[in-house]
Protein backbone atom coordinates (compact mmCIF):
# COMPACT_ATOMS: atom_id res chain seq x y z
CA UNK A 1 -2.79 31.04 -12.37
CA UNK A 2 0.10 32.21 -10.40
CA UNK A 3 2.06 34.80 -11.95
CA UNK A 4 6.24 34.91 -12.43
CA UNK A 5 5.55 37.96 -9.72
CA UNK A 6 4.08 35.11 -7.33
CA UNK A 7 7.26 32.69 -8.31
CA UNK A 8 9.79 35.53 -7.58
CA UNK A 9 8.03 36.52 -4.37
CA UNK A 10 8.34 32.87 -3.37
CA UNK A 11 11.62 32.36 -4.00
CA UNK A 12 13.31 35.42 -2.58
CA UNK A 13 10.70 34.27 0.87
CA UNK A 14 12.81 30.43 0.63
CA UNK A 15 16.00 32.84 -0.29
CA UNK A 16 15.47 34.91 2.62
CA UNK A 17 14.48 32.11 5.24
CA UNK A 18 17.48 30.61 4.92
CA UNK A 19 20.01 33.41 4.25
CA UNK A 20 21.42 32.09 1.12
CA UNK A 21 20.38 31.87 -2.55
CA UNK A 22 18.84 28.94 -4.18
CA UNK A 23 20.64 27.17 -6.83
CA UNK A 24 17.25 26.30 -9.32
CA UNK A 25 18.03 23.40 -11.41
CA UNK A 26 15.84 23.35 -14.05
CA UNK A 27 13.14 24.53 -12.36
CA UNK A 28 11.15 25.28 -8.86
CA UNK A 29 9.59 22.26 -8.97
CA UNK A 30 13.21 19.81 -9.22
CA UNK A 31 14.72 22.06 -6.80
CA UNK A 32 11.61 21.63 -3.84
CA UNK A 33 10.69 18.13 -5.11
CA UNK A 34 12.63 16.28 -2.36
CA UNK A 35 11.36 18.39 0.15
CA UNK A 36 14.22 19.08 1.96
CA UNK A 37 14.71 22.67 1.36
CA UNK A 38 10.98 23.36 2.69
CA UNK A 39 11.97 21.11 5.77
CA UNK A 40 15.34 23.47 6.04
CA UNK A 41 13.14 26.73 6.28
CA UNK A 42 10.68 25.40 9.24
CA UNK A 43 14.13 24.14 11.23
CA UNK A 44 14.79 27.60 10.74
CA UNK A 45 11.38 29.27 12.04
CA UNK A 46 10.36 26.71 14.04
CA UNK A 47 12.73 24.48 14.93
CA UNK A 48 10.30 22.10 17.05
CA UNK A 49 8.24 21.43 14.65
CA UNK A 50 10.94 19.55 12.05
CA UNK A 51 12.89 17.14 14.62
CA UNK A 52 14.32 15.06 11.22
CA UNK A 53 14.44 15.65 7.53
CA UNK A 54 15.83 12.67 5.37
CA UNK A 55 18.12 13.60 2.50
CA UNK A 56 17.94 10.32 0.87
CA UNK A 57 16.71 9.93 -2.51
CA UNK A 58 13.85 7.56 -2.34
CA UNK A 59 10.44 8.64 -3.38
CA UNK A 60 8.70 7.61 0.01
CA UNK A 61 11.07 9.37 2.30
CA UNK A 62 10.51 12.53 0.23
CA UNK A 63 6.96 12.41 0.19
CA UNK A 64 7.30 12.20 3.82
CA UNK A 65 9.81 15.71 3.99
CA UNK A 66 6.68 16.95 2.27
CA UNK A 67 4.10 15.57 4.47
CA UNK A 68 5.90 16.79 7.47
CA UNK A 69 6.44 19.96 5.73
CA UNK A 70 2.75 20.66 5.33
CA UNK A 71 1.86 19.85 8.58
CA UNK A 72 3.97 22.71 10.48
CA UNK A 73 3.15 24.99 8.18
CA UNK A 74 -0.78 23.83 9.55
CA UNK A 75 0.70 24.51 12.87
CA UNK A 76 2.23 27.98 12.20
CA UNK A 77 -1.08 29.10 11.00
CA UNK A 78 -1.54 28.87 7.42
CA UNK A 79 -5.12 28.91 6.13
CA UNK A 80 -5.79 24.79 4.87
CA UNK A 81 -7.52 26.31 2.01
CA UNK A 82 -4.17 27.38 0.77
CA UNK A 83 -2.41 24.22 1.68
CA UNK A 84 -0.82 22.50 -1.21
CA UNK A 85 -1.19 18.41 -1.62
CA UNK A 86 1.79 16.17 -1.82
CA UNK A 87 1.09 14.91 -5.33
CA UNK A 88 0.89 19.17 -6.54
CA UNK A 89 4.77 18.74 -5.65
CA UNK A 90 5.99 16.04 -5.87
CA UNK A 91 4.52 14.94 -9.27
CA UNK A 92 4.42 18.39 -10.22
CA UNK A 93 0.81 18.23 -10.72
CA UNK A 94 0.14 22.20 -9.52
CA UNK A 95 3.07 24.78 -8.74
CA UNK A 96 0.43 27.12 -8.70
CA UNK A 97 -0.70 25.73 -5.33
CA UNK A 98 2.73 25.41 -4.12
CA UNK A 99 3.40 28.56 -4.87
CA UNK A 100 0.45 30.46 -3.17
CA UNK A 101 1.46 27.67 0.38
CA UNK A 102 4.72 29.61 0.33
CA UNK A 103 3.36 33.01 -0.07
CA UNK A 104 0.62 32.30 2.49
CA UNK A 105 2.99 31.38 5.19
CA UNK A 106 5.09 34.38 4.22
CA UNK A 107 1.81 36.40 5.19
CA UNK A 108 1.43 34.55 8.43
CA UNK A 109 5.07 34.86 9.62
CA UNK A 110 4.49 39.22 8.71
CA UNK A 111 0.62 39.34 10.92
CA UNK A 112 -0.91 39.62 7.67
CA UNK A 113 -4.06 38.01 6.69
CA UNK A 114 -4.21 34.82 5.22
CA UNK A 115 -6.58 35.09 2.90
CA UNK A 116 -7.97 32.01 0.44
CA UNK A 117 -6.04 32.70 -2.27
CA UNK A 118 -7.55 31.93 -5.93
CA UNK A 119 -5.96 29.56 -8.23
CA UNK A 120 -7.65 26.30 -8.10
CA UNK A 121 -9.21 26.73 -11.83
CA UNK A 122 -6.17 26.69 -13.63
CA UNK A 123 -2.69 25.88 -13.30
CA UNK A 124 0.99 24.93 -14.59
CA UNK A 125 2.16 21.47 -14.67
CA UNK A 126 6.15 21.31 -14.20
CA UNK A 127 6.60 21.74 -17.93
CA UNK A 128 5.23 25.07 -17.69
CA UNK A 129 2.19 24.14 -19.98
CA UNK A 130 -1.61 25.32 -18.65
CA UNK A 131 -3.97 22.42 -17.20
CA UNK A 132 -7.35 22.72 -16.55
CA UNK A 133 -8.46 21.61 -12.65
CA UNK A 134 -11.53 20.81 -12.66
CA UNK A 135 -11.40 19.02 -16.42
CA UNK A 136 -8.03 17.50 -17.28
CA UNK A 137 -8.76 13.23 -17.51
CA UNK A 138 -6.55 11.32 -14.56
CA UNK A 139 -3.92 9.68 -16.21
CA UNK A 140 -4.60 5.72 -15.94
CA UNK A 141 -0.83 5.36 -14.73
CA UNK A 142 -0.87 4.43 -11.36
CA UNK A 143 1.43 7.12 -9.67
CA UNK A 144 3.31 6.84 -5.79
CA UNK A 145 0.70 8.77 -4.08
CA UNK A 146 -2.35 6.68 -5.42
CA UNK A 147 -0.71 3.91 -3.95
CA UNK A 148 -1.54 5.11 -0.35
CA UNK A 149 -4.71 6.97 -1.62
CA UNK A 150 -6.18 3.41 -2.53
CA UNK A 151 -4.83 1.63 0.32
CA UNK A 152 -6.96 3.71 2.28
CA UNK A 153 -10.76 4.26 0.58
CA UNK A 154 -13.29 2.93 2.66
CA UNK A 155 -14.57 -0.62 0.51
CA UNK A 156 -18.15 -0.41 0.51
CA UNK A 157 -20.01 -3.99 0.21
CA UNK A 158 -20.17 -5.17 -2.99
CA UNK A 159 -23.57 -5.30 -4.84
CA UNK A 160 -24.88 -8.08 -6.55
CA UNK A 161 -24.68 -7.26 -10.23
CA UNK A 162 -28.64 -7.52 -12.56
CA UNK A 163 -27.59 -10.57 -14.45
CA UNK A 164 -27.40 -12.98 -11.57
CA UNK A 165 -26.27 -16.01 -13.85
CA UNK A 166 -22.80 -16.79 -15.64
CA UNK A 167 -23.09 -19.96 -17.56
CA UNK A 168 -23.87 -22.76 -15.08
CA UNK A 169 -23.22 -20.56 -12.12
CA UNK A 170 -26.12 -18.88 -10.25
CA UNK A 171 -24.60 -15.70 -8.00
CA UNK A 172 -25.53 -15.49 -4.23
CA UNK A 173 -24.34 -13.06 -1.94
CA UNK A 174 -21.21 -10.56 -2.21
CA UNK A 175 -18.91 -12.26 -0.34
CA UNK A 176 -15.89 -9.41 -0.68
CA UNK A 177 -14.13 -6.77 -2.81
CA UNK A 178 -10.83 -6.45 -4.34
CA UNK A 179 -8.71 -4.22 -6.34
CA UNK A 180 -10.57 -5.06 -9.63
CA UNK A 181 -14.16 -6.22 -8.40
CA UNK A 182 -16.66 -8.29 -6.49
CA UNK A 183 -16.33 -11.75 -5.04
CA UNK A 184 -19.39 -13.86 -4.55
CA UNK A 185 -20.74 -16.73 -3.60
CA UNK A 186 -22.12 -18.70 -6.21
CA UNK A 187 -24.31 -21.94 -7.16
CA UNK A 188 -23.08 -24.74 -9.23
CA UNK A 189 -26.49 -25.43 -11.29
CA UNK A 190 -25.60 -28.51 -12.69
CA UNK A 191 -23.21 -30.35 -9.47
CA UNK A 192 -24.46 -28.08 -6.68
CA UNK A 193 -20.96 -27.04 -5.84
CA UNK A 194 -20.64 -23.88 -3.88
CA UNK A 195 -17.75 -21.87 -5.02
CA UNK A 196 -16.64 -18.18 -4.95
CA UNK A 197 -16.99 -15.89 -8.36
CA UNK A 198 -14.38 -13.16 -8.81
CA UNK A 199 -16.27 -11.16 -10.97
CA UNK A 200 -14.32 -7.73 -13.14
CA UNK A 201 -16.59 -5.36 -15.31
CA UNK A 202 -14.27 -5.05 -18.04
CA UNK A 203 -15.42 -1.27 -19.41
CA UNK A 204 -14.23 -0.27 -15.87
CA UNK A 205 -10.86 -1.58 -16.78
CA UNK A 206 -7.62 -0.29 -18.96
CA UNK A 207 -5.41 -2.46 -20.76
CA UNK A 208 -2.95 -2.39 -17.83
CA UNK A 209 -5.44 -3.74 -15.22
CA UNK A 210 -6.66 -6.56 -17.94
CA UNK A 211 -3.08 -7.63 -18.51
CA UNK A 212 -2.63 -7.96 -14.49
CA UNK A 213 -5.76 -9.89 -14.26
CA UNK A 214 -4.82 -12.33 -17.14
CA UNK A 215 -1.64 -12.52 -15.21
CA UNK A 216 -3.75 -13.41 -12.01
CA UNK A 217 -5.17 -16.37 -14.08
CA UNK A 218 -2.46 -17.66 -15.16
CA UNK A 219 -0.53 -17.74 -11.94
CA UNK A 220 -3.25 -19.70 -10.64
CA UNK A 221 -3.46 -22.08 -13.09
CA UNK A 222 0.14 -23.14 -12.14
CA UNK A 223 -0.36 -23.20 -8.70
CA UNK A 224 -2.29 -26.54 -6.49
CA UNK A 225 -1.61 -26.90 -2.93
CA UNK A 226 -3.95 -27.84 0.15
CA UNK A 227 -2.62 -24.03 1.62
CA UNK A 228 -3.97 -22.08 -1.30
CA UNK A 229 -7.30 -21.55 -2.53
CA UNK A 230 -8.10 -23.74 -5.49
CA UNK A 231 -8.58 -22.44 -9.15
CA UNK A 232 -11.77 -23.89 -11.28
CA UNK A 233 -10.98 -22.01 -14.12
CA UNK A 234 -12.75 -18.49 -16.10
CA UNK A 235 -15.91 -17.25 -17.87
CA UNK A 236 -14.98 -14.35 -20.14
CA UNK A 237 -17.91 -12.56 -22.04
CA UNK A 238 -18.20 -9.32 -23.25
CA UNK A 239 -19.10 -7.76 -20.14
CA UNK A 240 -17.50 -9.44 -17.58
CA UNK A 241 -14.24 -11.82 -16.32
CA UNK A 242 -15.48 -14.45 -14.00
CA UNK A 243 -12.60 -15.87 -12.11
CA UNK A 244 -13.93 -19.46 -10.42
CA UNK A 245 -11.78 -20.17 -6.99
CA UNK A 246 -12.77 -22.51 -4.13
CA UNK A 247 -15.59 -21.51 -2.10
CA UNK A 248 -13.51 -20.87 1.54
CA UNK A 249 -16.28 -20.89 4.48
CA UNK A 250 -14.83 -19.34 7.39
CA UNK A 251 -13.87 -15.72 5.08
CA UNK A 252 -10.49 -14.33 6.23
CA UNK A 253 -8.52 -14.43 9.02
CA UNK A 254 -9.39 -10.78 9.57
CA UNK A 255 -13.15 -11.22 10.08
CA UNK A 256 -12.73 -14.30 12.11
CA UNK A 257 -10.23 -11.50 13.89
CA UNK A 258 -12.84 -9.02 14.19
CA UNK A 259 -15.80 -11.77 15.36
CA UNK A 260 -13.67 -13.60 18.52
CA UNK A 261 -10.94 -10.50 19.50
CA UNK A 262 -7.23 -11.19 19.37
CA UNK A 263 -5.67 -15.30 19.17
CA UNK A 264 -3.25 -16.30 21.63
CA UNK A 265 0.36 -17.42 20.81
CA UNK A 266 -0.35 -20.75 20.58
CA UNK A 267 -3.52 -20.34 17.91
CA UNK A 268 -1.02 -17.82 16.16
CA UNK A 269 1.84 -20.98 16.13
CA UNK A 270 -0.95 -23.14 14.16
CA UNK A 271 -1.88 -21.07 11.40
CA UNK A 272 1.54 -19.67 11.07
CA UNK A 273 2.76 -23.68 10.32
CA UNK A 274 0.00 -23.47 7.64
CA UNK A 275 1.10 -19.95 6.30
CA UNK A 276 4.78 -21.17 5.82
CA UNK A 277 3.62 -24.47 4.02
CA UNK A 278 2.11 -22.20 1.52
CA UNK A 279 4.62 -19.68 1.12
CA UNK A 280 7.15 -22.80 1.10
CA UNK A 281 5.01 -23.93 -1.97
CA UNK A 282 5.22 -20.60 -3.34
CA UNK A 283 8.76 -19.53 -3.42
CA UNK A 284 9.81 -23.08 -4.44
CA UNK A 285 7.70 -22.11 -7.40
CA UNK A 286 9.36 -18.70 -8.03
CA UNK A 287 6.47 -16.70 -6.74
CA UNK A 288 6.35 -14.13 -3.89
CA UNK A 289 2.69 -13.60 -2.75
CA UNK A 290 3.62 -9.68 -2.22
CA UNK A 291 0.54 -9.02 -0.33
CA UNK A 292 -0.13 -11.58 2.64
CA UNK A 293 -1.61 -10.25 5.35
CA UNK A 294 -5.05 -11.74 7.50
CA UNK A 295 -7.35 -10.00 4.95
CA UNK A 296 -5.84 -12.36 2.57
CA UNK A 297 -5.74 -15.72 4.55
CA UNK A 298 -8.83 -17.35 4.38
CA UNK A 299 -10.16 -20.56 6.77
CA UNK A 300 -12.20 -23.55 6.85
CA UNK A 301 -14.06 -24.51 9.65
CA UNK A 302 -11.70 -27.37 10.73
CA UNK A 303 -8.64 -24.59 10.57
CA UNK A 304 -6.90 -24.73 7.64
CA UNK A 305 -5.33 -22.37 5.94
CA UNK A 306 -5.86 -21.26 2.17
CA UNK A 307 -3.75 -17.79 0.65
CA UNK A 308 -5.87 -15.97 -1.78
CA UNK A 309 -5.71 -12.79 -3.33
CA UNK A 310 -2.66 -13.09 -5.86
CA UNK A 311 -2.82 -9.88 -7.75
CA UNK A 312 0.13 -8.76 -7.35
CA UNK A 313 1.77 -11.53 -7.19
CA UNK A 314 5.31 -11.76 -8.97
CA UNK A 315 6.74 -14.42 -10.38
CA UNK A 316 10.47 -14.32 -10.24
CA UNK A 317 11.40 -15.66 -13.48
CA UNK A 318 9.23 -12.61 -14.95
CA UNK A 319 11.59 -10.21 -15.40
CA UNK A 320 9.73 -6.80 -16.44
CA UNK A 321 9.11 -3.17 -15.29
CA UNK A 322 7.11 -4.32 -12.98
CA UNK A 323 9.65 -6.43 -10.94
CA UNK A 324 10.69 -3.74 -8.45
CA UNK A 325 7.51 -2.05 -8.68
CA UNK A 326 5.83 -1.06 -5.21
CA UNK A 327 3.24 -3.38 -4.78
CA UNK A 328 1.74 -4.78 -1.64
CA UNK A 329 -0.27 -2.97 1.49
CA UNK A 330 1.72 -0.26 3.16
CA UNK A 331 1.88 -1.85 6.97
CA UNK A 332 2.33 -4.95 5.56
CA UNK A 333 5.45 -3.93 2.69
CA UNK A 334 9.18 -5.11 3.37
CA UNK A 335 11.71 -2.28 3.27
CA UNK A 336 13.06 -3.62 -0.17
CA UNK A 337 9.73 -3.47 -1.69
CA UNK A 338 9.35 0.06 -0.52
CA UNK A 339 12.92 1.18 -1.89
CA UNK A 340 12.39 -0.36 -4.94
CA UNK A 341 15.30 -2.98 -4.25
CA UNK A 342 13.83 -6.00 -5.78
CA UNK A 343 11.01 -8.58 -4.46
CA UNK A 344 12.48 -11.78 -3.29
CA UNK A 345 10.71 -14.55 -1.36
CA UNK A 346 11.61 -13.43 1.96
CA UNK A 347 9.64 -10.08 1.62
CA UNK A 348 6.86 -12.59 2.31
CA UNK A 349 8.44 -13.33 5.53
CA UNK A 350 8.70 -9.98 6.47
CA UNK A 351 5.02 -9.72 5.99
CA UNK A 352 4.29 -12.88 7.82
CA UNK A 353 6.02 -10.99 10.70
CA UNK A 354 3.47 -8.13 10.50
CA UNK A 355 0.42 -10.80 9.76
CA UNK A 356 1.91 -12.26 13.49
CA UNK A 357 1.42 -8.85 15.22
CA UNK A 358 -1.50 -8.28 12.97
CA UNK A 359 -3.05 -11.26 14.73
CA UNK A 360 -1.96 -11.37 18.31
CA UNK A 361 -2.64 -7.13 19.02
CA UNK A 362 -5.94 -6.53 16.50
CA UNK A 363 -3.63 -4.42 14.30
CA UNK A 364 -0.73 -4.18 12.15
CA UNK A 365 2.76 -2.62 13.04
CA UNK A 366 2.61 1.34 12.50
CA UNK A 367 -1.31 1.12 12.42
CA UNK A 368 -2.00 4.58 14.24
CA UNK A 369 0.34 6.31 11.33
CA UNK A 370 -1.04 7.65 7.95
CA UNK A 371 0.52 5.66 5.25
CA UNK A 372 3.80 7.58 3.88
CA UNK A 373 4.44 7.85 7.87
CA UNK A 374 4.21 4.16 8.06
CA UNK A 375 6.51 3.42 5.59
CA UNK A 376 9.11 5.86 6.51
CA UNK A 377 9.72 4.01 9.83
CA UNK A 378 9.47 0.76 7.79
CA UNK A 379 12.71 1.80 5.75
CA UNK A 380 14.57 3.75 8.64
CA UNK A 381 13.52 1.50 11.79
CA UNK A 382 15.53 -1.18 13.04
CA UNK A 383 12.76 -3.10 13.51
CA UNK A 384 8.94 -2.72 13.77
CA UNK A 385 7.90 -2.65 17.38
CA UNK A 386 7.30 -6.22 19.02
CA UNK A 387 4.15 -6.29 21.10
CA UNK A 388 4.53 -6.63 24.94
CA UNK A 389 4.10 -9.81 26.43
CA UNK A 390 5.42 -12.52 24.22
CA UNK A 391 7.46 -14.98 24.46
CA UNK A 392 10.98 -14.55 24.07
CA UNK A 393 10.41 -17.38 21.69
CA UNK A 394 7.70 -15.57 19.30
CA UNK A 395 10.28 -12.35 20.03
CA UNK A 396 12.76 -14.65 18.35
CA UNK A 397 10.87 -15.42 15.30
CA UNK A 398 9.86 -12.02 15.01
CA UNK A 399 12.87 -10.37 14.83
CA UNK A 400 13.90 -13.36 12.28
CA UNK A 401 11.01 -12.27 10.00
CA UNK A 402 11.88 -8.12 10.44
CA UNK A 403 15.98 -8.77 9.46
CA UNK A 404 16.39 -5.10 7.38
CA UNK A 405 18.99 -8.01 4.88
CA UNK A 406 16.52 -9.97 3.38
CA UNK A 407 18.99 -13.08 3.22
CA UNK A 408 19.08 -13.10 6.63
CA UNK A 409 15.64 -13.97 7.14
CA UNK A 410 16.39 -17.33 6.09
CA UNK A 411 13.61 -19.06 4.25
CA UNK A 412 10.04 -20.59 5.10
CA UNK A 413 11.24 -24.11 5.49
CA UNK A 414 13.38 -23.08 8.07
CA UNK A 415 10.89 -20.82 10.16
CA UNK A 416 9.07 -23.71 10.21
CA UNK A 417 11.80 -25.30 12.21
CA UNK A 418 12.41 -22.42 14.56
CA UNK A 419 11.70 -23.39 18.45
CA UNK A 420 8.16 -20.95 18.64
CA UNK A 421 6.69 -23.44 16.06
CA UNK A 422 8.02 -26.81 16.92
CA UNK A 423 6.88 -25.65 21.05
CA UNK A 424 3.34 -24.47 20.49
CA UNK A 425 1.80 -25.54 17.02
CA UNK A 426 0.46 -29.21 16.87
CA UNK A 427 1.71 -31.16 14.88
């Protein structure tokens, strides 16, 4: 545990990096949270290594001060050991670490060894009160950072679970994995339907998740249109929540992506037609899908289009906490959803825009950045970069779909008006 010694020495280090005195409200922790005060003291030992800092207050663009903070202090020479995470500050979750980072790179700038420091046993959360490392339970509130920390765990292939039958369905192969569980194919013992089994272990789950998932069923209930994948309805035991959709043969966009290489404009033009219809469907509903994106477009074998995956899906005549929650993918997410602003239909389109690029390059705008770096440009870009060699037609739409106002993306019936579609998809 790091000692008031250790805070002191830290402080008078920031104090005497930047030749003035820090004005601590509250407590370290409030005053470094934003990160702009680290940021300050590399501009002023290394000016090349912090070309921006953002002082606005919005939890992404922090996290990204501190992100960028921790990586010159990397370059200056700091031992990674003694590196702090972004969560330890920004959340507050270990001062102790954040406190030895500081006094390490002190060391560094001197010549003097930068030894591992210990302190990884016990530490102070921003209340001052002792936590144990290697014991305390994770909280089940889903904080900021685990956002990007799930959007970016390898999914392993599902497994097919012991008890291979639910009611009148016999399970076949895993099929794919969400946020909650394993999809698979399944048997229809008494028709011979195939169809696709959503299936949630419900001791894995905390009332939060179940509520969402109930939410998820009900959503689908309400919603029936040749562009989205069909509900059958739900098996709940003790054990397990079976959610029965339409069985979609061709998988995803994405693996039909990864099996035939990038589509050309006009193949793009067609399912985009087919995308809008169901978003049309959608937001005439009051729902905004929140997470489209080719992962989450599936396709038959004659070429139509069906959006799955409605987790976290909102419904806009739900007002609740959760209404200008981030929620989404992070390449995919419109710069309102990021801010906080508020989820309206046309942060769908935005994500169309991305699904667009997403199809015609392999990837998705920002691809090649971690995640907090990928949403910082989001917010502070004027516009995702367009890939070269379009049309100045599919240019057009594009920059349609990445307007920063969301009004001014108009809506999906009239994208699916705009020259790129009425020129190359058939009709």
């Amino acid at each position: 545990m790091s000692s008031k010694n250790d805070e002191q020495a830290a402080i008078a280090f920031i104090e005497t990096t930047l030749g003035e005195k820090l004005s601590i409200n509250e407590n370290l922790q409030r005053t470094l949270r934003s990160g702009v005060i680290l940021c300050r003291m590399i501009q002023k030992i290394k000016p090349e290594l912090m070309p921006r800092i953002s002082a606005r207050p919005l939890p992404f663009l922090q996290m990204e001060n501190i992100h960028n903070f921790l990586n010159a202090v990397k370059e200056l020479g700091v031992n990674p050991a003694n590196l702090f995470q972004t969560g330890d500050l920004y959340e507050g979750t270990d001062m102790d670490k954040v406190i030895h980072t500081l006094i390490s790179l002190d060391k560094v700038l001197k010549g003097e060894p930068d030894d591992v420091l210990d302190g990884s046993n016990t530490s102070l959360n921003s209340n001052g009160s002792k936590k144990s490392g290697s014991n305390e339970k994770k909280n089940k509130h889903i904080s900021t950072i685990e956002i990007f920390e799930q959007s970016q765990r390898n999914i392993k292939s599902p497994t097919l679970d012991e008890d291979r039958e639910v009611e009148q369905y016999q399970l076949g192969n895993g099929i794919g994995r969400g946020q909650f569980g394993c999809v698979y194919r399944a048997l229809n013992l008494v028709t011979g339907q195939i169809v696709a089994i959503k299936r949630i272990k419900l001791e894995d789950q905390n009332k939060e998740d179940i509520d969402s998932l109930m939410q998820e069923v009900e959503l689908l209930q309400s919603l029936s249109h040749p562009c989205i994948v069909s509900y059958y309805g739900f098996i709940l035991n003790e054990e397990y929540l079976n959610i029965i959709l339409e069985f979609v043969e061709n998988g995803s966009l994405l693996n039909t992506l990864k099996s035939f290489g990038n589509f050309p404009e006009k193949l793009i033009a067609n399912y985009t037609v087919k995308i809008l219809e169901g978003l049309e469907y959608l937001h005439a509903k009051g729902v905004v899908h929140c997470d489209l994106k080719a992962a989450n477009v599936l396709t038959t074998k004659s070429g139509d289009v069906k959006l799955t995956d409605f987790g976290v899906s909102r419904r806009l005549n739900v007002m609740d906490e959760k209404t200008s929650a981030v929620v989404g993918t992070p390449n995919w997410m419109a710069p309102e959803i990021i801010t906080m602003s508020g989820i309206v239909p046309q942060s769908d389109l935005w994500s169309l825009g991305c699904t667009i690029i997403e199809l015609y390059t392999g990837k998705p705008p920002y691809y090649d950045l971690l995640p907090m770096a990928a949403l910082f440009h989001i917010v502070e870009d004027n516009s995702p970069p367009l890939p070269d060699n379009i049309s100045e037609e599919m240019a057009d739409f594009l920059h349609i779909c990445f307007k920063k106002e969301p009004a001014e993306r108009t809506t999906a019936t009239e994208l699916l008006e705009h020259k790129w579609i009425l020129h190359n998809a058939h009709h």
